[in-house]
Structures are given as structure tokens and as C-alpha cells.
C-alpha atoms as a PDB file:
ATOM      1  CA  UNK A   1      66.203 114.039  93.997  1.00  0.00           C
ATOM      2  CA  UNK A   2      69.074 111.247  93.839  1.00  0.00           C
ATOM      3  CA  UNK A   3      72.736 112.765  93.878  1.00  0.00           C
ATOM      4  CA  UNK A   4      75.293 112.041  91.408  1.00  0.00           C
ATOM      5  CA  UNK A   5      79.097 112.565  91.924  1.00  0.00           C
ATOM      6  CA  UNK A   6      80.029 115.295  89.443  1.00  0.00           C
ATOM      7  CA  UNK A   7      83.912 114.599  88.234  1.00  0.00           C
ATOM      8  CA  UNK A   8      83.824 118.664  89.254  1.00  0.00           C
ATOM      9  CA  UNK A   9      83.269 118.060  92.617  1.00  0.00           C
ATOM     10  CA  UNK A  10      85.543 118.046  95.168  1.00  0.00           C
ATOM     11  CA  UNK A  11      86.191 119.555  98.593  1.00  0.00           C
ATOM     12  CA  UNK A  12      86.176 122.796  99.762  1.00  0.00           C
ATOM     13  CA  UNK A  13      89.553 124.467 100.685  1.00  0.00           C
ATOM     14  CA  UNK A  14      88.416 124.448 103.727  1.00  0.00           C
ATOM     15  CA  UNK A  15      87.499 120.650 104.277  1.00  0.00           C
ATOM     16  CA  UNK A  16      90.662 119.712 102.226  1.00  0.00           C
ATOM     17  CA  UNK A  17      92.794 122.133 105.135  1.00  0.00           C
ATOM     18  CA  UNK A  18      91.113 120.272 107.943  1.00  0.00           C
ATOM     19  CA  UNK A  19      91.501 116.974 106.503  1.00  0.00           C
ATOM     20  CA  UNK A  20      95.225 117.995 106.425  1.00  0.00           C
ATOM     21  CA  UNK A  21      95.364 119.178 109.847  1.00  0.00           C
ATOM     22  CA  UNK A  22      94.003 115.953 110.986  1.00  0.00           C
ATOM     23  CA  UNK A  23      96.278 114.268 108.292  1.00  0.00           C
ATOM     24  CA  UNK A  24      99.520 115.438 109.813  1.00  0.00           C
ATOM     25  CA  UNK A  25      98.465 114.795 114.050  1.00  0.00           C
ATOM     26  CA  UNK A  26      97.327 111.224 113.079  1.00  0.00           C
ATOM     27  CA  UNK A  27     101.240 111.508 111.160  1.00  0.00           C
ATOM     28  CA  UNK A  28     102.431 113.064 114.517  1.00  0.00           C
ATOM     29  CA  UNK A  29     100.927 111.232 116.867  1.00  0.00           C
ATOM     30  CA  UNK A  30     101.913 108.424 114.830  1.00  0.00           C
ATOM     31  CA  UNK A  31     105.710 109.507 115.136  1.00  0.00           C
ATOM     32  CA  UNK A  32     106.110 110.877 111.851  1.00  0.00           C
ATOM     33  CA  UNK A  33     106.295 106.431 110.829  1.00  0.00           C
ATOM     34  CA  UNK A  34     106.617 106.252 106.831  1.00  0.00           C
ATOM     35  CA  UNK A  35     105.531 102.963 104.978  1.00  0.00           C
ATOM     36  CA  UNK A  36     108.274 100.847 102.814  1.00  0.00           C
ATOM     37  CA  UNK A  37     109.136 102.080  99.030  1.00  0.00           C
ATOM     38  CA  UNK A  38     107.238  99.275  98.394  1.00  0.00           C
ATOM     39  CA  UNK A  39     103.985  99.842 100.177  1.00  0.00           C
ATOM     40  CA  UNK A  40     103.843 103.506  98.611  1.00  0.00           C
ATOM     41  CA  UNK A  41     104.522 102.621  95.242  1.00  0.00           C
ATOM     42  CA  UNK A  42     101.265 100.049  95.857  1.00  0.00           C
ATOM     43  CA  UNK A  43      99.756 102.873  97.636  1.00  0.00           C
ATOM     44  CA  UNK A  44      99.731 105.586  94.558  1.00  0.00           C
ATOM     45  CA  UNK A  45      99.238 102.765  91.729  1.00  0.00           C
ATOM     46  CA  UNK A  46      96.354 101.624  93.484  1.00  0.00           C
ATOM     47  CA  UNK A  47      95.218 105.490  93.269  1.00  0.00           C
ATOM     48  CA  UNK A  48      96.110 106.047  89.919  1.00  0.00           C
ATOM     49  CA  UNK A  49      94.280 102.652  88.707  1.00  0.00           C
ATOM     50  CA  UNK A  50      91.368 103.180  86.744  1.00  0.00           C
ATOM     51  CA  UNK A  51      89.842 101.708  89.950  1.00  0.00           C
ATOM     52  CA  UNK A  52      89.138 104.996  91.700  1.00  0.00           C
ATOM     53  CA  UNK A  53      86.592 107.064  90.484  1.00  0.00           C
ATOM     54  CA  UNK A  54      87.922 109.817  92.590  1.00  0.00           C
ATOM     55  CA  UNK A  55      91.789 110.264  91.464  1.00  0.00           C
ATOM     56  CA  UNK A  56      92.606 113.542  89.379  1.00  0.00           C
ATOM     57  CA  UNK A  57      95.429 113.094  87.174  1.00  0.00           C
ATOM     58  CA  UNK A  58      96.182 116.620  86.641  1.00  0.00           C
ATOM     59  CA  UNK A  59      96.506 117.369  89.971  1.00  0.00           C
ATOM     60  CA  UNK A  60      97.578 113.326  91.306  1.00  0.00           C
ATOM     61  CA  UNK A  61      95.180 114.409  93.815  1.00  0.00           C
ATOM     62  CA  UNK A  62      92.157 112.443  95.126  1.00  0.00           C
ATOM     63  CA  UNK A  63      88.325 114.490  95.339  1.00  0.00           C
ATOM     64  CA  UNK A  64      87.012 112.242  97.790  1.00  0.00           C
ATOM     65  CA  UNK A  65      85.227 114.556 100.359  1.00  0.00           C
ATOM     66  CA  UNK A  66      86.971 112.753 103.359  1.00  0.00           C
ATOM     67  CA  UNK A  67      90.504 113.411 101.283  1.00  0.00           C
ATOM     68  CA  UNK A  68      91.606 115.712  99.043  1.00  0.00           C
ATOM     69  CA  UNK A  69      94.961 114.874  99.278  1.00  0.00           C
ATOM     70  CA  UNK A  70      98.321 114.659  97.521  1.00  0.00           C
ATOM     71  CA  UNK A  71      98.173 111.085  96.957  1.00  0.00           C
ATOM     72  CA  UNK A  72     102.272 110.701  97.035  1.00  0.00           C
ATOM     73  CA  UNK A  73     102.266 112.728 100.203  1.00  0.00           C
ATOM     74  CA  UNK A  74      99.437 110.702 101.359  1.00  0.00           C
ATOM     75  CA  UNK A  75     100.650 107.784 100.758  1.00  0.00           C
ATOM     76  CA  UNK A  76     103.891 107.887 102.312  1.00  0.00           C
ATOM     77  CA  UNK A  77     102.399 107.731 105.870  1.00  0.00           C
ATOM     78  CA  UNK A  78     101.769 104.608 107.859  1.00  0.00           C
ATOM     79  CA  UNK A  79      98.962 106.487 109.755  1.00  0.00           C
ATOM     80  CA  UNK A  80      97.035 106.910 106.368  1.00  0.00           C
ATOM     81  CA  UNK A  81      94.698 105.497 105.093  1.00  0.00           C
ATOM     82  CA  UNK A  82      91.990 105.536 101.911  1.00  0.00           C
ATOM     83  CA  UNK A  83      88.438 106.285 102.770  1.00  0.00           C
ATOM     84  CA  UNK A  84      87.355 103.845  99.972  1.00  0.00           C
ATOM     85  CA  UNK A  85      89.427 101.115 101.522  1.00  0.00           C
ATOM     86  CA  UNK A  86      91.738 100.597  97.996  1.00  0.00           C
ATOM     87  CA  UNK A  87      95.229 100.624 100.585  1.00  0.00           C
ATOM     88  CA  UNK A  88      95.883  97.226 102.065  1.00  0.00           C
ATOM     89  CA  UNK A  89      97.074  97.580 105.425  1.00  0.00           C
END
């Protein structure tokens, strides 16, 4: 049976917790480094875009299982990065 990405979908609490926890040492290890205005604004625009198929606008949260996250929190760190590779580096 193929699998199709249901817009209900989205990860656990769980996997969303860990992918914080791994979020914020990468952010840590990283020494706490936060991108330009610039670069964020890019950052969440490119999230927000129609582009990504995985951006909630309800919650400004991405569903992608290796995210989850905020996106203006996320996006705000230098260590960050999106799984889908939208974020130019």
C-alpha cells in the first residue's frame, strides 16, 4: 500500500520534544549564534510560501516529522536548519 501525507499528520509530542532537545544542544553547542533580521525574515517567508507542503498556518508551525517546530523560533538560529532544504545557508 503506497503512503500519502495526510495534512493531519504530524509528529508525536514526543518526537516534536526530542527534536527540540536536539534543537536547543545543536543551539548550545552552537553558542546560542542567531542569524541576521534579514536571514530570518527569509527564513519564515520561505516557510510560510505556498512552497511547503508542511507549514501550518494556525499554529506557524511546520509537521514535518524531522521538525515540528515554531518556525520563528526555528528560524532564528544559525545552527538550524530545514529538513526539506527551503533555508539557504
Amino acid at each position: 500500500m503506497l503512503w500519502t501525507w495526510n495534512m493531519n499528520d504530524e509528529p508525536s509530542l514526543k518526537r516534536k520534544t526530542l527534536n527540540y532537545i536536539k534543537s536547543t544542544a545543536s543551539h548550545v553547542k552552537n553558542r546560542l549564534k542567531k542569524v541576521s533580521q534579514q536571514i530570518w525574515r527569509d527564513r519564515v517567508h520561505q516557510c510560510r510560501s505556498n512552497e511547503c507542503r508542511y507549514y501550518v498556518k494556525k499554529k506557524d508551525r511546520c509537521r514535518h516529522k524531522r521538525c515540528g517546530c515554531p518556525i520563528a523560533k526555528k528560524a532564528i538560529r544559525e545552527s538550524e536548519n530545514c529538513p526539506l532544504g527551503f533555508w539557504k545557508q
